[in-house]
Protein backbone atom coordinates (compact mmCIF):
# COMPACT_ATOMS: atom_id res chain seq x y z
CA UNK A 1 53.57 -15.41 4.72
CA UNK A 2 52.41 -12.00 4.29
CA UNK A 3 50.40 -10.93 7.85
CA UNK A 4 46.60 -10.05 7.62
CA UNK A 5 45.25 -6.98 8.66
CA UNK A 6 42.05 -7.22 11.24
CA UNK A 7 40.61 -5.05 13.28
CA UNK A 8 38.34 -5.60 16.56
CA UNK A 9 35.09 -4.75 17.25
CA UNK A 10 34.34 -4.76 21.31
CA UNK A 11 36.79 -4.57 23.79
CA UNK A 12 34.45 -6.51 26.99
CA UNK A 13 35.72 -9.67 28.63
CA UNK A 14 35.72 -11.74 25.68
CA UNK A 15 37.63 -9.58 23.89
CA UNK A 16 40.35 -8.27 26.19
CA UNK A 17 40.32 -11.81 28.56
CA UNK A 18 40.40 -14.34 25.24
CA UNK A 19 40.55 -13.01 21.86
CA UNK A 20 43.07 -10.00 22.40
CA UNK A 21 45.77 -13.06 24.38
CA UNK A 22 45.33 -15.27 21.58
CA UNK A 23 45.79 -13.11 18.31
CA UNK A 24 48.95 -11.42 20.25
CA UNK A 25 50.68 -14.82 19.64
CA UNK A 26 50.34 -15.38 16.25
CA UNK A 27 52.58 -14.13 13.67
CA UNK A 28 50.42 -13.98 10.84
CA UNK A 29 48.13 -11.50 11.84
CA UNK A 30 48.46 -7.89 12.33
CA UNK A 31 45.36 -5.65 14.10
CA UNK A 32 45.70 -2.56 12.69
CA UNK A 33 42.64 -1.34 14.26
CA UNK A 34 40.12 -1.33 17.53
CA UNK A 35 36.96 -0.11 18.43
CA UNK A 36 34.64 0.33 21.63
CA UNK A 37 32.30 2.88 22.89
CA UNK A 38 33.95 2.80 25.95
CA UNK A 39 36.56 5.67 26.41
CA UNK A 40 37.99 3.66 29.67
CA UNK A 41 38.59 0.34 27.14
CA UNK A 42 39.95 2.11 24.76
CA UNK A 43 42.31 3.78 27.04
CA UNK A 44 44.01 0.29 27.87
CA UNK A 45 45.25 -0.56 23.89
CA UNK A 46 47.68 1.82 24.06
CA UNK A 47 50.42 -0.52 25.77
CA UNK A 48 49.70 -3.68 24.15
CA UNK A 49 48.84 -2.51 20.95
CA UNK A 50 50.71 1.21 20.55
CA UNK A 51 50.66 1.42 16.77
CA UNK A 52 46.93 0.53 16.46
CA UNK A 53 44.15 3.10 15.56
CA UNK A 54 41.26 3.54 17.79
CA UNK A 55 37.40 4.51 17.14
CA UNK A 56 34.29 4.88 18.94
CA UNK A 57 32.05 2.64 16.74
CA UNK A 58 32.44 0.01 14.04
CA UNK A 59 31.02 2.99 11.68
CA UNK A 60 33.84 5.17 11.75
CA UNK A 61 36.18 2.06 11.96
CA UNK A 62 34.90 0.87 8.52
CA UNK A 63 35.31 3.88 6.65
CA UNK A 64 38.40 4.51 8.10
CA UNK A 65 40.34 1.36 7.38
CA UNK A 66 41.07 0.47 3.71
CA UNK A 67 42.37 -2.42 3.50
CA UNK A 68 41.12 -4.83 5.96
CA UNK A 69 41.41 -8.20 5.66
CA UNK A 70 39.30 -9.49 8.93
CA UNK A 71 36.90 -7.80 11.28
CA UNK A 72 37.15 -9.81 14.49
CA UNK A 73 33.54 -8.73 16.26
CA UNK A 74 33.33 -9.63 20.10
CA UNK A 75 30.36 -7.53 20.98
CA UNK A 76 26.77 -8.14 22.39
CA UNK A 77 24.78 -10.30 20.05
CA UNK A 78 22.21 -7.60 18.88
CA UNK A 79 24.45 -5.53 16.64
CA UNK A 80 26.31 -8.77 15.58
CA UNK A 81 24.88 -9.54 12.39
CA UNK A 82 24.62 -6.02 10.99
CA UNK A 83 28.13 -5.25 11.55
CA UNK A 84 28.79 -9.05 9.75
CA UNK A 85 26.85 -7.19 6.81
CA UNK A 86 28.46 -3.95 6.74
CA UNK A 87 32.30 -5.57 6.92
CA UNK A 88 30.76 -8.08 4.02
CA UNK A 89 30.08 -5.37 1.94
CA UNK A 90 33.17 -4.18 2.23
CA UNK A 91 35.49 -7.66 1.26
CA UNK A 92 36.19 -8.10 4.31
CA UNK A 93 36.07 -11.36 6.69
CA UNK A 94 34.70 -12.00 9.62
CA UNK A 95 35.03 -13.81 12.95
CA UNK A 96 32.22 -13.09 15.66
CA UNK A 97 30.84 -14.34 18.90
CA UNK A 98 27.91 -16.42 19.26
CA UNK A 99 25.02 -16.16 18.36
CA UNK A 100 25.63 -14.79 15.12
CA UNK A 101 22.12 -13.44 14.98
CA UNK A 102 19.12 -13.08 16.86
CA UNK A 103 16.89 -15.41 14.43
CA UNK A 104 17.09 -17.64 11.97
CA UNK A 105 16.12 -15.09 9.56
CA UNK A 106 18.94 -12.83 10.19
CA UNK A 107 21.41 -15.76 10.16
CA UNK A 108 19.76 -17.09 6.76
CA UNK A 109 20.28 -13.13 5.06
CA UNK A 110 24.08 -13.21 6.79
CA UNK A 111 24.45 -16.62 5.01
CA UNK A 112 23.38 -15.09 1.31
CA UNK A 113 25.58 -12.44 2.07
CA UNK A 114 28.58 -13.87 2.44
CA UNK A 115 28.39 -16.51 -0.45
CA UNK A 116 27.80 -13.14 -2.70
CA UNK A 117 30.30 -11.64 -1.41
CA UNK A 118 32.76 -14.94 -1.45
CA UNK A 119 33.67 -13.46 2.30
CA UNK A 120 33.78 -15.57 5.24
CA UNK A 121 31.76 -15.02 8.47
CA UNK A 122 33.12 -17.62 11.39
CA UNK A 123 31.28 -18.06 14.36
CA UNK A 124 33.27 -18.45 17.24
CA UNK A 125 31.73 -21.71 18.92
CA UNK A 126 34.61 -22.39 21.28
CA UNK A 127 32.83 -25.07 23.12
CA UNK A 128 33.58 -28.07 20.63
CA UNK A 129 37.35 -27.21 20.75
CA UNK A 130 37.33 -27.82 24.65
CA UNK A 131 39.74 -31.07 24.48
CA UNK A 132 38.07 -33.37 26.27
CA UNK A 133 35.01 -32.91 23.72
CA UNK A 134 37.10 -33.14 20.66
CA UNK A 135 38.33 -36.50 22.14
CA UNK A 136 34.46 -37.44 22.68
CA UNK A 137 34.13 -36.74 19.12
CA UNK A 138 37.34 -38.66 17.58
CA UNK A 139 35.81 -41.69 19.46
CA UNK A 140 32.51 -41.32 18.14
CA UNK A 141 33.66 -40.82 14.51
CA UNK A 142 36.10 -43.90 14.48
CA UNK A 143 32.96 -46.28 14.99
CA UNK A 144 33.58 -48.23 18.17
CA UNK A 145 30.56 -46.96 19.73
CA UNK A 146 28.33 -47.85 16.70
CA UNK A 147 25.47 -45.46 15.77
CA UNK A 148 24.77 -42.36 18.11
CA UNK A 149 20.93 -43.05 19.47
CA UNK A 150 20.96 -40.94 22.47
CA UNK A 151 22.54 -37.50 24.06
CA UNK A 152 22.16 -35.83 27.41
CA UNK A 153 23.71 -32.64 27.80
CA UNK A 154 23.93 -30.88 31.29
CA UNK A 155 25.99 -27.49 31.03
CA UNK A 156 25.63 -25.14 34.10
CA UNK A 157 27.54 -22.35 35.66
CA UNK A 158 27.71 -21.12 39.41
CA UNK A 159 26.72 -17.54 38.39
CA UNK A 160 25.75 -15.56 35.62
CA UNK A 161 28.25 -14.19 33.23
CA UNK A 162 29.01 -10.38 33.79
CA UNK A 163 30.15 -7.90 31.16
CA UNK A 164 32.26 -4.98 32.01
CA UNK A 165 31.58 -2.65 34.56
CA UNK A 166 31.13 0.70 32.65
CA UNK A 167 28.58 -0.37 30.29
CA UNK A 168 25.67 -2.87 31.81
CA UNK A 169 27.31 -5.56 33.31
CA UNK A 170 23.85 -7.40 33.11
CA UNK A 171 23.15 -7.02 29.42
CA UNK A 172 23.02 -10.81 28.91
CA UNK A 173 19.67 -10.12 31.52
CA UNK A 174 18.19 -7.71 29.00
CA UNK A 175 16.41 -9.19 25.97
CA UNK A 176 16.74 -6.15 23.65
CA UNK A 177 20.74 -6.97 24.19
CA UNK A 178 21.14 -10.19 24.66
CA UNK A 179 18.23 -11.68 22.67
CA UNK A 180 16.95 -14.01 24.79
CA UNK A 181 18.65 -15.93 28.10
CA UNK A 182 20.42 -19.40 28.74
CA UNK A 183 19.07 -20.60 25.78
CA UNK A 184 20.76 -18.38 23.28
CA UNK A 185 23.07 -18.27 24.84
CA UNK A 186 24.51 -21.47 26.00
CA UNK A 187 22.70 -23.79 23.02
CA UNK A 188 24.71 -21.64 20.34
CA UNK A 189 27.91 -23.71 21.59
CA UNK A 190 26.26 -27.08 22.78
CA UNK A 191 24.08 -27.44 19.56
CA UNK A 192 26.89 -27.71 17.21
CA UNK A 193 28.43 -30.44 19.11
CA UNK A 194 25.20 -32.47 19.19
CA UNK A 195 25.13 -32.02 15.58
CA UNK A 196 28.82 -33.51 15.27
CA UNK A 197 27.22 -36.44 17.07
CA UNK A 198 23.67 -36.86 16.40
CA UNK A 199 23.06 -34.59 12.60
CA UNK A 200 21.92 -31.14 12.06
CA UNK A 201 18.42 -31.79 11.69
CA UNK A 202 16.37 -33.08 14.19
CA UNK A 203 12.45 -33.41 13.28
CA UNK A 204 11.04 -31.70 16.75
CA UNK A 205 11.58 -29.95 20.11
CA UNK A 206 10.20 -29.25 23.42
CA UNK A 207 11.61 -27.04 26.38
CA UNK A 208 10.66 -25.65 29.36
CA UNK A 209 12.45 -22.75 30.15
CA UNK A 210 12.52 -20.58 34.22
CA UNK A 211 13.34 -17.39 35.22
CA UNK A 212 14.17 -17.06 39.06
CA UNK A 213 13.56 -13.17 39.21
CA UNK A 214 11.49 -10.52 38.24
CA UNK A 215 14.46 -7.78 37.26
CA UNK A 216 15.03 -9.27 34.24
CA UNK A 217 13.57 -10.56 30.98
CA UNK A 218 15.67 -13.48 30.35
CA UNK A 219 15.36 -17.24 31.62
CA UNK A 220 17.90 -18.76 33.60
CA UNK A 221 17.51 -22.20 33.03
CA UNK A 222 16.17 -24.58 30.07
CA UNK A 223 15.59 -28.01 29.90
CA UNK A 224 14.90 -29.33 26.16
CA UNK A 225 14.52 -32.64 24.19
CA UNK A 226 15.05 -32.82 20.43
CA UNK A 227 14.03 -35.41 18.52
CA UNK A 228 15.83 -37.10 15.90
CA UNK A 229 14.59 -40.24 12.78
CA UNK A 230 17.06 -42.09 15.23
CA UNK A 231 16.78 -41.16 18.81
CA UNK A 232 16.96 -37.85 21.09
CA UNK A 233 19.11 -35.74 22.64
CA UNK A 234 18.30 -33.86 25.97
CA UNK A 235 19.66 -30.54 27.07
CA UNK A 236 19.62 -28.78 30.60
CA UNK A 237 21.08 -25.72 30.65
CA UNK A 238 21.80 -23.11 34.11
CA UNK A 239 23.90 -20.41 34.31
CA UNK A 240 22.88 -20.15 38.24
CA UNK A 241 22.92 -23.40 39.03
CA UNK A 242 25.62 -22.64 42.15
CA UNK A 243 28.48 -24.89 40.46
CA UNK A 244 30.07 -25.14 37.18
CA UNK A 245 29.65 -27.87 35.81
CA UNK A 246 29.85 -30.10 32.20
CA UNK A 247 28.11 -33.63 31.82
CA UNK A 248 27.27 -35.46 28.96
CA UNK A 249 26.48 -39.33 28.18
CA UNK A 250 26.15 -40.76 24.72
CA UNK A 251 24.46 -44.06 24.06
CA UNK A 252 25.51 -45.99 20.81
CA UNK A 253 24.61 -49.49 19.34
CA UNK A 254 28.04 -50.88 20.98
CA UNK A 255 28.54 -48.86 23.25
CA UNK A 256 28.38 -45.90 25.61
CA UNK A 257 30.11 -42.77 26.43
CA UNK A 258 30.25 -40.76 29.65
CA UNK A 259 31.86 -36.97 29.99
CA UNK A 260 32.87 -35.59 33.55
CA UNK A 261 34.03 -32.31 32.72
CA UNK A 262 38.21 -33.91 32.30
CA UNK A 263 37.30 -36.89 32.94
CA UNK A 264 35.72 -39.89 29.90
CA UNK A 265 34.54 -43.26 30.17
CA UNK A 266 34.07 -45.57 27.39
CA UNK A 267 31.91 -48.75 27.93
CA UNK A 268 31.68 -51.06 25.31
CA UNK A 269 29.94 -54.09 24.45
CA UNK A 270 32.34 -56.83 23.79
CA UNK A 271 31.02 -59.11 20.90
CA UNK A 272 30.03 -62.51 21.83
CA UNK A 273 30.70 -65.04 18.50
CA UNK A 274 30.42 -68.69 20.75
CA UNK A 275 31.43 -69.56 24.25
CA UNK A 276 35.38 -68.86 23.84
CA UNK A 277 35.32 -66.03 21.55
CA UNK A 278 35.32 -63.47 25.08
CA UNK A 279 35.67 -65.99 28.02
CA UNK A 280 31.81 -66.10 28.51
CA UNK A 281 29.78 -69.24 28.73
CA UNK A 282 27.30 -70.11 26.49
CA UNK A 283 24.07 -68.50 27.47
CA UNK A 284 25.19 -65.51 29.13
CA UNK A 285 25.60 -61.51 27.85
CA UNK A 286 28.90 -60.42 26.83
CA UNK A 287 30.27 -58.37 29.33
CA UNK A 288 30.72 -54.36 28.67
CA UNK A 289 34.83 -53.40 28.23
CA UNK A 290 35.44 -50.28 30.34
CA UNK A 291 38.25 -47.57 29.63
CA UNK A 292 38.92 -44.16 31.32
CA UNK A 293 41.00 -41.16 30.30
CA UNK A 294 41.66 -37.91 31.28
CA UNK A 295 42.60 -34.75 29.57
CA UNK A 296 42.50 -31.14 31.28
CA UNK A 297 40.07 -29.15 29.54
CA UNK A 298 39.98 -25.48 31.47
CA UNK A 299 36.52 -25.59 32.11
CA UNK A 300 37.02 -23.10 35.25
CA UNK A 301 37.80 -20.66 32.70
CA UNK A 302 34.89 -18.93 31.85
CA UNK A 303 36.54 -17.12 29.11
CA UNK A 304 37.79 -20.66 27.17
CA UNK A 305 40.69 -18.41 26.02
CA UNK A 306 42.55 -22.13 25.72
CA UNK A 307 39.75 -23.58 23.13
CA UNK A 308 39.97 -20.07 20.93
CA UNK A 309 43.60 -20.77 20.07
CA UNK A 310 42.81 -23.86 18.18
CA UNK A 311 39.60 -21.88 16.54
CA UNK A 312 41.39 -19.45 15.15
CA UNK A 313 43.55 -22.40 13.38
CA UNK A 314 40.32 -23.55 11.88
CA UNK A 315 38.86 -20.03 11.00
CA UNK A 316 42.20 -19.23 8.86
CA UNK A 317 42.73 -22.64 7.12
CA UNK A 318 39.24 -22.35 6.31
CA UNK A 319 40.10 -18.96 4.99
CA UNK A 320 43.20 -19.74 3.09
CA UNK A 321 41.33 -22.96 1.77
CA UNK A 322 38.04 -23.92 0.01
CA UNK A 323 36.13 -21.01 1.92
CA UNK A 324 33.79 -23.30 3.31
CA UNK A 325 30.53 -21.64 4.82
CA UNK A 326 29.84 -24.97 6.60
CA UNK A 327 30.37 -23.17 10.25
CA UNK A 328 28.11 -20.25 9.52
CA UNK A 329 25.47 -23.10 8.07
CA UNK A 330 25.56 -24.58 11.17
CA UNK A 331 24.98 -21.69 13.37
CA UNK A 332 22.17 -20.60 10.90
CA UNK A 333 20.72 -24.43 12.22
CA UNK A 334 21.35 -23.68 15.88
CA UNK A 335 19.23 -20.66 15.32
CA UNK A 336 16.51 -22.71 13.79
CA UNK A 337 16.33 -24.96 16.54
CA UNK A 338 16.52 -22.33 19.34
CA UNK A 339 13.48 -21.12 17.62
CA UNK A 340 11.73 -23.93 18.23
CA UNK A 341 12.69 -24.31 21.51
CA UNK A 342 11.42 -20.46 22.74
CA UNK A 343 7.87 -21.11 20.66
CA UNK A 344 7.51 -24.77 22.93
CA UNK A 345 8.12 -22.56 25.52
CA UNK A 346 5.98 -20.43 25.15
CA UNK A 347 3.23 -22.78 24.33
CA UNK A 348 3.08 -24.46 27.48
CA UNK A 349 6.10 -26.90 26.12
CA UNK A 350 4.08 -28.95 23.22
CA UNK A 351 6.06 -30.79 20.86
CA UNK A 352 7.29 -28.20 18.49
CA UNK A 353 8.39 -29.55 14.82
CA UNK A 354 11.26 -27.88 12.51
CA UNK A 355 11.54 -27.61 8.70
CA UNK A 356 14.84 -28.06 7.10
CA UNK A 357 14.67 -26.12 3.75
CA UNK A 358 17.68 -26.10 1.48
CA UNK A 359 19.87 -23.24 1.87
């Protein structure tokens, strides 16, 4: 299989601590090409990646590089979507770190793009390869549980996230980087998962979002409830809540579902069809079935370098298949529904409705 050529954009943690480790191991891609505005990142390419050609900007990079096959772009989310654009117009695919965009706007023109262009653009939510959630979600799709009615979400971290030291470490703090705070940040990942459980379009939305210092423009925390035709789904998000943490339960028509960062429990409600049918007398409830497992899910890594492995898997059969735009869809509905949840915000947390329109 002949090797695809791909170049990086940004060279912070994400970049050098997960996607750099990951594409090293693969044999059918080649990266031909890096850039960073950073003088002291670019200085540490040389010994993994010798051959490679370095640049300043994504600019010079672009008009360098004939030939590219992927752009792989790992950099702070408000240049994201306009060098998605520029490597569109250019054939080549991309791969890129969530969010995509900083509105559902600029994820809806990044979507028309890239069906003109018959070009890929791949978000890179990691969180719904974490192993213990793609368990969650085999169970939920083989029907024991019945019908999804209800989701609670907790995600938090100990700390905030820091970028690199030599070029603000605290940009996720700064709006005009980051584009907003927890909320961006943190629903890009978890939204996508709720939408493998609950559907991609839930009716309304209310949050309350806190920020715990005046330095900064971002929040720090959000707590949010979507609505769905069949049920809810609540989020509380912290990336200083002082441990890190992942918690979920999912309530079904036969059953429930509880996730402990490794650990799962599945309780389900044994049908009763007359007294023998279970063991239980006549009269009584059937009593819930209860089954535990465990599967080691890194989620002390804050850089989930072990969920990108298996999303670059998906990102190039995608590629090499139907060229499905499906994953950049989705993130185009994350954005819609982060929207909603910084206007109920700001609105003193009223019930905020959404409007699916065909794209």
């Amino acid at each position: 299989m002949e090797k695809l050529k791909m170049a990086i954009v940004g060279l912070g943690t994400s970049a050098s601590q997960c996607h750099l480790p990951n594409l090293l191991k693969r044999s059918d891609v080649e990266i031909v090409a890096l850039a960073d505005i950073s003088e002291e990142r670019r200085s540490s390419i040389p010994t993994l990646l010798p051959e490679a050609r370095l640049y300043t900007d994504y600019e010079s990079l672009l008009a360098s590089e004939a030939g590219l096959d992927l752009l792989d772009i790992a950099t702070p989310p408000y240049v994201t979507a306009e060098i998605a654009r520029s490597a569109l117009r250019q054939g080549i695919h991309v791969l890129c770190e969530t969010p995509v965009g900083l509105s559902m706007n600029s994820t809806k023109t990044l979507l028309d793009d890239a069906r003109q262009a018959d070009r890929l653009v791949f978000p890179c939510t990691t969180l719904r390869f974490a192993p213990i959630l793609q368990m969650a979600t085999s169970i939920i799709e083989s029907g024991i549980l019945g019908r999804i009615r209800s989701v609670t979400v907790q995600s938090f971290l100990g700390s905030l996230p820091r970028g690199i030291a030599d070029w603000r470490p605290d940009w996720r703090r700064e709006n005009r980087f980051s584009g907003g705070g927890v909320t961006l940040s943190m629903a890009s990942e978890i939204l996508p998962v709720i939408f493998d459980w609950l559907g991609d379009s839930p009716l309304s939305a209310t949050a309350k979002m806190t920020r715990n210092d005046n330095d900064h423009d971002t929040e720090n925390t959000c707590s949010a409830v979507l609505t769905y035709p069949q049920g809810t789904a609540s989020i509380h998000m912290s990336w200083t809540a002082g441990l890190s943490k992942f918690l979920a339960t999912l309530h079904g028509e036969k059953g429930a579902l509880v996730i402990d960062d490794d650990r799962l429990e599945i309780s389900r409600r044994e049908s009763n069809a007359g007294p023998s049918s279970a063991g239980h007398r006549e009269g009584t409830p059937p009593a819930n079935s209860l089954e535990r497992r465990e599967i080691p899910s890194q989620w002390v890594d804050p850089t989930r370098a072990t969920w990108f492995a298996p999303l670059l898997d998906s990102f190039l059969k995608t590629l090499r298949g139907n060229r499905s735009h499906a994953a950049l869809l989705e993130s185009h509905h994350a954005l819609i529904v982060i929207d909603a949840l910084y206007r109920s915000a700001a609105s003193q947390s009223r019930e905020t409705p959404m409007t699916w329109d065909p794209v």
